[in-house]
C-alpha atoms as a PDB file:
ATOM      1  CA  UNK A   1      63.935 103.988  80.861  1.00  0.00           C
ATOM      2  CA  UNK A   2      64.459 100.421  80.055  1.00  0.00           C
ATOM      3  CA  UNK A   3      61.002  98.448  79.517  1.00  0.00           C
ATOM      4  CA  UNK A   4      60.472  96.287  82.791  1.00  0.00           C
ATOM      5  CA  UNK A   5      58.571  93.183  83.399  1.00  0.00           C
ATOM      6  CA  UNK A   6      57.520  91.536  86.638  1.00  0.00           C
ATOM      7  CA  UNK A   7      59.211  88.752  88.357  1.00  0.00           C
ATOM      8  CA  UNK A   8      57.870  86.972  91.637  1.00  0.00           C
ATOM      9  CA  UNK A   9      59.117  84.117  93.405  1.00  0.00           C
ATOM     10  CA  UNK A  10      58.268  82.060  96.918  1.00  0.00           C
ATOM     11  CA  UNK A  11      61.380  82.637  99.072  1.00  0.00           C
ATOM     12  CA  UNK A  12      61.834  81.374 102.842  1.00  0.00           C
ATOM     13  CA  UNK A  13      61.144  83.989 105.515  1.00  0.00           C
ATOM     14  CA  UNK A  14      64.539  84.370 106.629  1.00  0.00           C
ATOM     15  CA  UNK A  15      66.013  85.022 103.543  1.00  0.00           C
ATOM     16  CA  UNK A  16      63.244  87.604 102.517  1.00  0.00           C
ATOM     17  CA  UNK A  17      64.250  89.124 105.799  1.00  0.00           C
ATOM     18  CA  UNK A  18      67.912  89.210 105.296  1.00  0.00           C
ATOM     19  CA  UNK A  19      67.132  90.532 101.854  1.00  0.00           C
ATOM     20  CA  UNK A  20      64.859  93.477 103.335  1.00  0.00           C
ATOM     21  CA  UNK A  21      67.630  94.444 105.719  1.00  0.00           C
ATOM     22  CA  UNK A  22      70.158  94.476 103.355  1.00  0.00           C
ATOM     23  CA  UNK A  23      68.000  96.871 100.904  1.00  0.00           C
ATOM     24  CA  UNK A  24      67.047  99.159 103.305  1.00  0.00           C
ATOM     25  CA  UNK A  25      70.790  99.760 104.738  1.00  0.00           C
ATOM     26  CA  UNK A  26      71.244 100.238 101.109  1.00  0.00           C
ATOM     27  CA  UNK A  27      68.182 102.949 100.394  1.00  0.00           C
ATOM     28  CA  UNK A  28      67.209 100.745  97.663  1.00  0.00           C
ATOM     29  CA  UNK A  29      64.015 100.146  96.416  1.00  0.00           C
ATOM     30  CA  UNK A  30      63.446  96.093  96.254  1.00  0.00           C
ATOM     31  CA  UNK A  31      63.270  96.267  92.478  1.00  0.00           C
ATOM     32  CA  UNK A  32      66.683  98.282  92.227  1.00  0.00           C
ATOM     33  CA  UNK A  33      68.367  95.932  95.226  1.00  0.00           C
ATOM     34  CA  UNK A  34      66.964  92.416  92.800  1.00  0.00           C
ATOM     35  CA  UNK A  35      68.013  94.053  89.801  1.00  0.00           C
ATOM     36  CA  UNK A  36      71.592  94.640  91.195  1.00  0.00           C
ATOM     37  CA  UNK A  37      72.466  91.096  92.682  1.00  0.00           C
ATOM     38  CA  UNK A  38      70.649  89.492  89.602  1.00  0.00           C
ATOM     39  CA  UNK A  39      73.250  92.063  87.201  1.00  0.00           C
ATOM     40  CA  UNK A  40      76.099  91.421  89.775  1.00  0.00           C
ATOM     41  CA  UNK A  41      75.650  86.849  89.526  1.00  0.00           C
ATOM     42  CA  UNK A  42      75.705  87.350  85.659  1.00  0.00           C
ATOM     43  CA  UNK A  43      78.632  89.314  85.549  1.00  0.00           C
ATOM     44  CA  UNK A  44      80.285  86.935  88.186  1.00  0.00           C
ATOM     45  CA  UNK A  45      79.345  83.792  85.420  1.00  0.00           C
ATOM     46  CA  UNK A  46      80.630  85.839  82.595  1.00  0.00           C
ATOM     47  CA  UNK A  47      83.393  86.779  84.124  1.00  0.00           C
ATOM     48  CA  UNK A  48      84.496  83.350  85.432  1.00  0.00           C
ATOM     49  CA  UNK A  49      84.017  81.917  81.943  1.00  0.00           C
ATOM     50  CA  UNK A  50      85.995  84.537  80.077  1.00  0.00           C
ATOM     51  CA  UNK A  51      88.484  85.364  83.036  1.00  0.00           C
ATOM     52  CA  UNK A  52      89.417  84.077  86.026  1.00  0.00           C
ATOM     53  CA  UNK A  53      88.369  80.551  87.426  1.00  0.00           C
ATOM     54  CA  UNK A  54      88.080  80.886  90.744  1.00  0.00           C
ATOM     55  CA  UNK A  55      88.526  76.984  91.306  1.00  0.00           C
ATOM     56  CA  UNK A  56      91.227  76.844  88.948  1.00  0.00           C
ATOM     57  CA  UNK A  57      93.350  79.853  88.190  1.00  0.00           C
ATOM     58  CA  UNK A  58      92.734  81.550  90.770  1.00  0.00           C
ATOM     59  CA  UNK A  59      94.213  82.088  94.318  1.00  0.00           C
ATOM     60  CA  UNK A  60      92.689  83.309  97.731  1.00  0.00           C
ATOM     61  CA  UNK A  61      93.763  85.926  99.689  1.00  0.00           C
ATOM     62  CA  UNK A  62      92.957  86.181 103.605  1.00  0.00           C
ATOM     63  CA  UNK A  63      93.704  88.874 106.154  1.00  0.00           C
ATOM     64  CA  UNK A  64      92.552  90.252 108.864  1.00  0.00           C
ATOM     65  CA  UNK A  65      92.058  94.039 109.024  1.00  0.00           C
ATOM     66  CA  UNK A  66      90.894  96.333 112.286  1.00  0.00           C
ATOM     67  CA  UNK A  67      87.217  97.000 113.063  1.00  0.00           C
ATOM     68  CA  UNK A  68      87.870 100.707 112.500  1.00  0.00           C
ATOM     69  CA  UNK A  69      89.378  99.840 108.852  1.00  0.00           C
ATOM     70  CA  UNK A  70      86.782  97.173 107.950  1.00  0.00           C
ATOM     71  CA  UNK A  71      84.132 100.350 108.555  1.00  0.00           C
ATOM     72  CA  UNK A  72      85.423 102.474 106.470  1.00  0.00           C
ATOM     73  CA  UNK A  73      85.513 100.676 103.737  1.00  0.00           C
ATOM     74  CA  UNK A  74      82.047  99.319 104.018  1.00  0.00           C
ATOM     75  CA  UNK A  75      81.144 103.029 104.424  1.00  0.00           C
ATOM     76  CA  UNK A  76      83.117 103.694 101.126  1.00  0.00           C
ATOM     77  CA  UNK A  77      81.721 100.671  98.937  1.00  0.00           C
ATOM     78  CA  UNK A  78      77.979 102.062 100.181  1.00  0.00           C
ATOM     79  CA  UNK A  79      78.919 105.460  98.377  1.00  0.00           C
ATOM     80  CA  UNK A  80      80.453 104.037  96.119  1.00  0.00           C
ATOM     81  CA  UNK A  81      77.701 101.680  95.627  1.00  0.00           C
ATOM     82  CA  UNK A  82      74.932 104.492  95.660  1.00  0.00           C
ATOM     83  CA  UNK A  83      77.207 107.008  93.673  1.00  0.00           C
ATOM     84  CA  UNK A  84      77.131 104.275  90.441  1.00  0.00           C
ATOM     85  CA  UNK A  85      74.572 102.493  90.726  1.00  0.00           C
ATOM     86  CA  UNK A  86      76.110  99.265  90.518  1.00  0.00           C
ATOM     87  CA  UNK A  87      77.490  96.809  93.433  1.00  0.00           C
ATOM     88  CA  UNK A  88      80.921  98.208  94.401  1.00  0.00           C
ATOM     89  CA  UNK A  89      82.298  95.040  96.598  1.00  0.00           C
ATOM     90  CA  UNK A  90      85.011  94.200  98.853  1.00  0.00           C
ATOM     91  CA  UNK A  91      86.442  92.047  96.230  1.00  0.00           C
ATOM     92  CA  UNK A  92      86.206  94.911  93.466  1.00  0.00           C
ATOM     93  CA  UNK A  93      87.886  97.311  95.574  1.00  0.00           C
ATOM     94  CA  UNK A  94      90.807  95.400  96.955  1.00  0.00           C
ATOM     95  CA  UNK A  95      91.988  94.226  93.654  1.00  0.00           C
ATOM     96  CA  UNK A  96      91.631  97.205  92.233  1.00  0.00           C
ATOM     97  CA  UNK A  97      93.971  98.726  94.914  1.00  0.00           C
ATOM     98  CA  UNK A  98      96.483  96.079  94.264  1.00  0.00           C
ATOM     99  CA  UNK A  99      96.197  96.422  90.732  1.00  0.00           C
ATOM    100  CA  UNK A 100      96.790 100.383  90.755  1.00  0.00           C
ATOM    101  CA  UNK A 101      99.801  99.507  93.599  1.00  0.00           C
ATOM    102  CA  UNK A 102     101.822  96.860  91.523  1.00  0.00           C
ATOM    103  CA  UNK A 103     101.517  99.077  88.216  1.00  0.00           C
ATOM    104  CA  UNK A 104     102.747 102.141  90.216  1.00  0.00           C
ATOM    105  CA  UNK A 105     105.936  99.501  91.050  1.00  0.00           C
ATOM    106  CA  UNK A 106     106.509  98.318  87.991  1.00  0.00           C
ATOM    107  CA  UNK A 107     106.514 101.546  86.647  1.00  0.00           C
ATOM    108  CA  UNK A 108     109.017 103.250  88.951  1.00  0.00           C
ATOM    109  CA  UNK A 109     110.967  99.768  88.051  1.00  0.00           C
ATOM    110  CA  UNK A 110     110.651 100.292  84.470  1.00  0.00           C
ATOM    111  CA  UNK A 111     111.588 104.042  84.919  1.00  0.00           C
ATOM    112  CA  UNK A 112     114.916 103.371  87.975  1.00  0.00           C
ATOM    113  CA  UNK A 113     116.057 100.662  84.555  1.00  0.00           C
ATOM    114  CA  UNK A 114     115.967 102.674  82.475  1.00  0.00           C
ATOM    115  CA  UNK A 115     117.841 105.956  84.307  1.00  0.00           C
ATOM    116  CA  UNK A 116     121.481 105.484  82.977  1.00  0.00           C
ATOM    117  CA  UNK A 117     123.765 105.004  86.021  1.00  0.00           C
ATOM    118  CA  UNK A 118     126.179 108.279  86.562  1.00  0.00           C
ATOM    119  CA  UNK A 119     130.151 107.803  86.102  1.00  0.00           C
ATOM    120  CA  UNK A 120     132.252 108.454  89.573  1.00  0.00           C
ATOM    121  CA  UNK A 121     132.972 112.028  89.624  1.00  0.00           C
ATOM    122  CA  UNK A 122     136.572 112.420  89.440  1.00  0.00           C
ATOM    123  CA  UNK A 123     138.514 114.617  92.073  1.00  0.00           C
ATOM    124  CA  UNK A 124     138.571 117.877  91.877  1.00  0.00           C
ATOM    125  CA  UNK A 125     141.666 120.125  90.951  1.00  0.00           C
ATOM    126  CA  UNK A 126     142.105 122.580  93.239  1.00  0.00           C
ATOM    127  CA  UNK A 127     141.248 126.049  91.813  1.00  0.00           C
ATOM    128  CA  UNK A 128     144.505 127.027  93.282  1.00  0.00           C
ATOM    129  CA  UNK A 129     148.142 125.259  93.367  1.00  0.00           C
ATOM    130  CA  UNK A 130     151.030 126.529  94.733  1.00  0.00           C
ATOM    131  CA  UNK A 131     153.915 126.883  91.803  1.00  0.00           C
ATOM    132  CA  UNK A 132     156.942 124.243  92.761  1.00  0.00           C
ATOM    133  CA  UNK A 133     158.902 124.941  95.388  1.00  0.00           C
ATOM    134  CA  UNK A 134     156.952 127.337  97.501  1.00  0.00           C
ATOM    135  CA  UNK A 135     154.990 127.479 100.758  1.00  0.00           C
ATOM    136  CA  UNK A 136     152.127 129.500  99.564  1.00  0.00           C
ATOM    137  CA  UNK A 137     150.173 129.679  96.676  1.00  0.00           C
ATOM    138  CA  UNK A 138     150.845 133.681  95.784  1.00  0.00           C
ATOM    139  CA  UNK A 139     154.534 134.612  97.278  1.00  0.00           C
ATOM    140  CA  UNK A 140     153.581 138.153  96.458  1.00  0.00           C
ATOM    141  CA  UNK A 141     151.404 138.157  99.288  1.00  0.00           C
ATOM    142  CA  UNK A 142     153.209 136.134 101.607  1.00  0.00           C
ATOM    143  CA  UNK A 143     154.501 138.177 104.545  1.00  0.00           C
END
């Protein structure tokens, strides 16, 4: 276990209670719940120096979803959440699911340019052809 140290500060009521209700639907202890948002805003800053700019590379998407679907995955980030140990968030999971979705596409792409295109098939022959001259194909038989 890492070595720890204390940190206190004065916050305003409603935020402490916001924060409190927020750990608990969590099951987090308060030093796990601080320790993940303070862990989640520095990777947000690192990741907005050495990736992408939200003011100015990057683009918002907005939709809306059904109540039933917005559950579900709030259900799944909390296991997801719990299961790592980390802050699994809305933003994480959708672009992750759009990531995984456009490389699926671009590989069937790649793979449909890269199948070589099959030649007509020419008519067939039939297997049997009446000699010149005749009404059936074996005059032996005919009757």
């Amino acid at each position: 276990m890492a070595t720890t140290k204390n940190l206190c500060a004065q916050i305003p009521i409603d935020l402490h209670e916001r924060v409190s209700e927020e750990r608990e639907r969590l099951g987090q202890t308060t030093s796990e719940y601080i320790t993940n948002l303070i862990q989640d805003y520095y990777n947000m800053m690192e990741n907005q120096k050495g990736g992408i700019q939200m003011t100015e590379k990057g683009r918002t998407m907005a939709f809306q979803i059904p109540e039933e679907l917005f559950q579900r995955i709030k259900r799944h980030l909390e296991r997801e959440t719990l299961r790592t140990g980390k802050k699994f968030t809305q933003r994480d999971f959708v672009l992750n699911l759009i990531t995984q979705a456009l490389d699926e596409a671009d590989a069937e792409n790649t793979e449909e340019q890269n199948t070589p295109t099959e030649a007509p098939v020419a008519p067939r022959v039939a297997d049997v052809t009446a000699p010149a001259g005749t009404d059936t194909p074996h005059e032996d038989n005919a009757v």
